[in-house]
Every structure is written in structure tokens, then in C-alpha cells.
N, C-alpha and C. Protein backbone atom coordinates (compact mmCIF):
# COMPACT_ATOMS: atom_id res chain seq x y z
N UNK A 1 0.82 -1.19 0.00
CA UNK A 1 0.00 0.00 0.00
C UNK A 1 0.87 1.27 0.00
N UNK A 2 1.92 1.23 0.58
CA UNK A 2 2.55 2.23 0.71
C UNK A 2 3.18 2.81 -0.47
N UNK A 3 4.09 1.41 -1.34
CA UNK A 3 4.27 1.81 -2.80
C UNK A 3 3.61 2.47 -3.35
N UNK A 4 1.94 2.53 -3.60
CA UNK A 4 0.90 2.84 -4.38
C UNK A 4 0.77 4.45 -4.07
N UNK A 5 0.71 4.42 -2.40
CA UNK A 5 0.79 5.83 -1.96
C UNK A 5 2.06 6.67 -2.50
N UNK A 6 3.12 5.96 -2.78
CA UNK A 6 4.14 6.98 -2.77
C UNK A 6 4.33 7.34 -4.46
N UNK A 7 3.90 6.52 -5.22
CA UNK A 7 3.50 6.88 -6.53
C UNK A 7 2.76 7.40 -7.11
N UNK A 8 1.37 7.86 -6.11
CA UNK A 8 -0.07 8.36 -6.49
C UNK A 8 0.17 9.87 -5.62
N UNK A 9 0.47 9.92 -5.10
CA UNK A 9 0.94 11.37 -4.07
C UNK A 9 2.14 11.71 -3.91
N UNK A 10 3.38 11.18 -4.34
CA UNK A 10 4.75 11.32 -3.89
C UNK A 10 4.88 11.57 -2.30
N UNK A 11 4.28 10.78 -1.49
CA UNK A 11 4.81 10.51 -0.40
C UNK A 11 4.00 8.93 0.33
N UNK A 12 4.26 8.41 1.29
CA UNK A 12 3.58 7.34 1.53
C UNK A 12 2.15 7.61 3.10
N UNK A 13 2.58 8.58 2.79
CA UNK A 13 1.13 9.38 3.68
C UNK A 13 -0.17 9.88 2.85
N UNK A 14 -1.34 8.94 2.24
CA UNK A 14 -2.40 9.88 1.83
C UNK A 14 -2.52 11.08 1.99
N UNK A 15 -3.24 12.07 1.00
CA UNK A 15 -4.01 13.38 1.66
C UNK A 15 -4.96 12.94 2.09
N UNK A 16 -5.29 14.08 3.21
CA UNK A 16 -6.93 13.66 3.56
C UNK A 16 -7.76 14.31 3.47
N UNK A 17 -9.01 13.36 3.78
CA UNK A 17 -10.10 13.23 2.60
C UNK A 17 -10.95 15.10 2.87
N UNK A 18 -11.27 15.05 2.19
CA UNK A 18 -11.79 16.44 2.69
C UNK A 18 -13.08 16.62 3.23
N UNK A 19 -13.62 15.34 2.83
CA UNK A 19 -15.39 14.81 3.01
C UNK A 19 -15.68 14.48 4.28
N UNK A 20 -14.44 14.79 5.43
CA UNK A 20 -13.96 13.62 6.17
C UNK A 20 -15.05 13.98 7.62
N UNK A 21 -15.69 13.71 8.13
CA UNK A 21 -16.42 14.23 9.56
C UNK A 21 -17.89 14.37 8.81
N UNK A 22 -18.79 14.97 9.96
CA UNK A 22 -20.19 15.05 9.98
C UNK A 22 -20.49 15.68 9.01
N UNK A 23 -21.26 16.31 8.18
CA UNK A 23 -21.94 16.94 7.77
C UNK A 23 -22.27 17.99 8.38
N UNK A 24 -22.33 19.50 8.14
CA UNK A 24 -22.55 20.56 9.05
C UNK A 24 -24.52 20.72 8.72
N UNK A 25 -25.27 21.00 9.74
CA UNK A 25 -26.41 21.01 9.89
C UNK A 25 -26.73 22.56 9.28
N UNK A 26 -26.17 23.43 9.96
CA UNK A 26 -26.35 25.01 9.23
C UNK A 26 -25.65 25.24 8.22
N UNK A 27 -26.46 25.94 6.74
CA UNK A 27 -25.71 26.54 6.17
C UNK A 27 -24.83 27.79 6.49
N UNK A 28 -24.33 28.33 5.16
CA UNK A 28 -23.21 29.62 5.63
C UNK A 28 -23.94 30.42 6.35
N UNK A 29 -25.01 30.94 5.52
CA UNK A 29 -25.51 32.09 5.99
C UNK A 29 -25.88 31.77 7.35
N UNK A 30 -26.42 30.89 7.73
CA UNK A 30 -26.54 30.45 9.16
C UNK A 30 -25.46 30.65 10.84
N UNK A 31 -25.14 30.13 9.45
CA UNK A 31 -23.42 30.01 10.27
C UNK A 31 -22.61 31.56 10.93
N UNK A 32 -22.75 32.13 9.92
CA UNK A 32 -22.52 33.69 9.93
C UNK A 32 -23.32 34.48 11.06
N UNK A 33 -24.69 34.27 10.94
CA UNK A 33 -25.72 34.56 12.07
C UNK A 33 -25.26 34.54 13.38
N UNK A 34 -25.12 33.31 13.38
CA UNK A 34 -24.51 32.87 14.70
C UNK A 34 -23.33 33.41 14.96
N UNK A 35 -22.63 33.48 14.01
CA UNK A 35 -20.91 33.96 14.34
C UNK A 35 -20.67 35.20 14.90
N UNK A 36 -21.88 36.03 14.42
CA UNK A 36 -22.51 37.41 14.63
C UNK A 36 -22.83 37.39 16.30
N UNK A 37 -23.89 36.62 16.14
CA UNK A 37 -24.52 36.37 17.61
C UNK A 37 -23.21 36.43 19.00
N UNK A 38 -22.40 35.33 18.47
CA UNK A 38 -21.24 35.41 19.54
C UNK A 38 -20.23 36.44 19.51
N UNK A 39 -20.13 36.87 18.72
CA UNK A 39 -19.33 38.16 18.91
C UNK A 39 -20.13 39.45 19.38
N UNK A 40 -20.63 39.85 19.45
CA UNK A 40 -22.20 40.81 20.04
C UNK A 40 -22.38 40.26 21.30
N UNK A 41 -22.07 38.85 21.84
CA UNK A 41 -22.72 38.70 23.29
C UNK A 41 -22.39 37.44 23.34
N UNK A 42 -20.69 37.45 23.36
CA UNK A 42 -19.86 36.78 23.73
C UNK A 42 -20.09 35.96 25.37
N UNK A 43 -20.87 36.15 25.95
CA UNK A 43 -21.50 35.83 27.52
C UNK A 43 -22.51 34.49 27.52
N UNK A 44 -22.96 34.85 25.86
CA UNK A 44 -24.37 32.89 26.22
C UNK A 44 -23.14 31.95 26.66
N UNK A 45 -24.17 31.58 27.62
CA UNK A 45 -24.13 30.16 27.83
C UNK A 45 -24.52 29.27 26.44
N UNK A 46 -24.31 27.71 26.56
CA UNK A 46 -24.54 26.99 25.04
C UNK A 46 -26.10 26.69 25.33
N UNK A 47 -26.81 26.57 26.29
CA UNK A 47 -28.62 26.79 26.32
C UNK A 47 -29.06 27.77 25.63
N UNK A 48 -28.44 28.68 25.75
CA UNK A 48 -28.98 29.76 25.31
C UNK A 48 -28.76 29.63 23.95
N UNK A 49 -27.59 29.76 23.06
CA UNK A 49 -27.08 29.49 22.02
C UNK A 49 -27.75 28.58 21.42
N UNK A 50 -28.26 27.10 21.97
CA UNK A 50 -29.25 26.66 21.46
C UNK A 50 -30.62 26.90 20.91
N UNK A 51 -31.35 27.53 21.85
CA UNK A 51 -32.44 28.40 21.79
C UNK A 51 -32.36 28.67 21.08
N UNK A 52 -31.77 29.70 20.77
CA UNK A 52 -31.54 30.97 19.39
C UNK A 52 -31.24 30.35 18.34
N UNK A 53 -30.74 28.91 17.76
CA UNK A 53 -30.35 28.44 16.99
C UNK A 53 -31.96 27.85 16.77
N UNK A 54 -33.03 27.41 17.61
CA UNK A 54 -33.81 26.11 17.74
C UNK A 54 -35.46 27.55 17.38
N UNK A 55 -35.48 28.74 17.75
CA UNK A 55 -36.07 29.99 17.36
C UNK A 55 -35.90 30.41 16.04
N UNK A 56 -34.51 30.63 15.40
CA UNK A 56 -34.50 31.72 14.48
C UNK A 56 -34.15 30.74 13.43
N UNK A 57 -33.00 29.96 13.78
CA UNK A 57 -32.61 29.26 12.27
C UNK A 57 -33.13 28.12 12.21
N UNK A 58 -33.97 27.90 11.34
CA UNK A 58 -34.92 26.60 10.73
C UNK A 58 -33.80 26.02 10.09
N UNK A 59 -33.48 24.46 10.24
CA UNK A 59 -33.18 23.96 9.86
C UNK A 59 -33.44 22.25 9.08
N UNK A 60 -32.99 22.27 8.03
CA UNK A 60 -33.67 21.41 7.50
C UNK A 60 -33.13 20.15 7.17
């Protein structure tokens, strides 16, 4: 395997995968919202943060 790697990538370490972990539930714009949210009121607790996520951004 390692041969294969070091001929297909020039090294015997794969890249990795980029697909690699969960799936993110919010889109960008979502994402941004929120990013907003914590910088403005850097103080929630993650209940709260929930809330506001489980209120404003519908997710689908």
C-alpha cells in the first residue's frame, strides 16, 4: 500500500479526505448569524445558544 501511496501522491502518507467528519447542519448564511450572535454577546451560555439556533434558524 505504501508503494501505491508513494506513486499516487509522492509521499507514503495519503491526503486527507476532505469529506472527512459530519456533515454541518447550518448553512453559511446560518453560520454567519450565529458567528454574529457570539461576537455581540460573547456571555451565552450553550442553552442559550441553542435556543436561538432552535427559534430563528430553521433547519432542515
Amino acid at each position: 500500500r505504501w508503494k501505491a501511496n508513494q506513486l499516487n501522491h509522492e509521499s507514503v502518507i495519503p491526503p486527507v479526505n476532505p469529506l472527512q467528519g459530519r456533515p454541518q447542519i447550518l448553512n453559511p448564511d446560518q453560520t454567519h448569524d450565529l458567528l454574529t450572535l457570539l461576537a455581540e454577546a460573547p456571555e451565552m451560555y450553550l442553552d442559550e445558544i441553542m435556543d436561538w439556533v432552535a427559534l430563528y434558524q430553521p433547519v432542515s
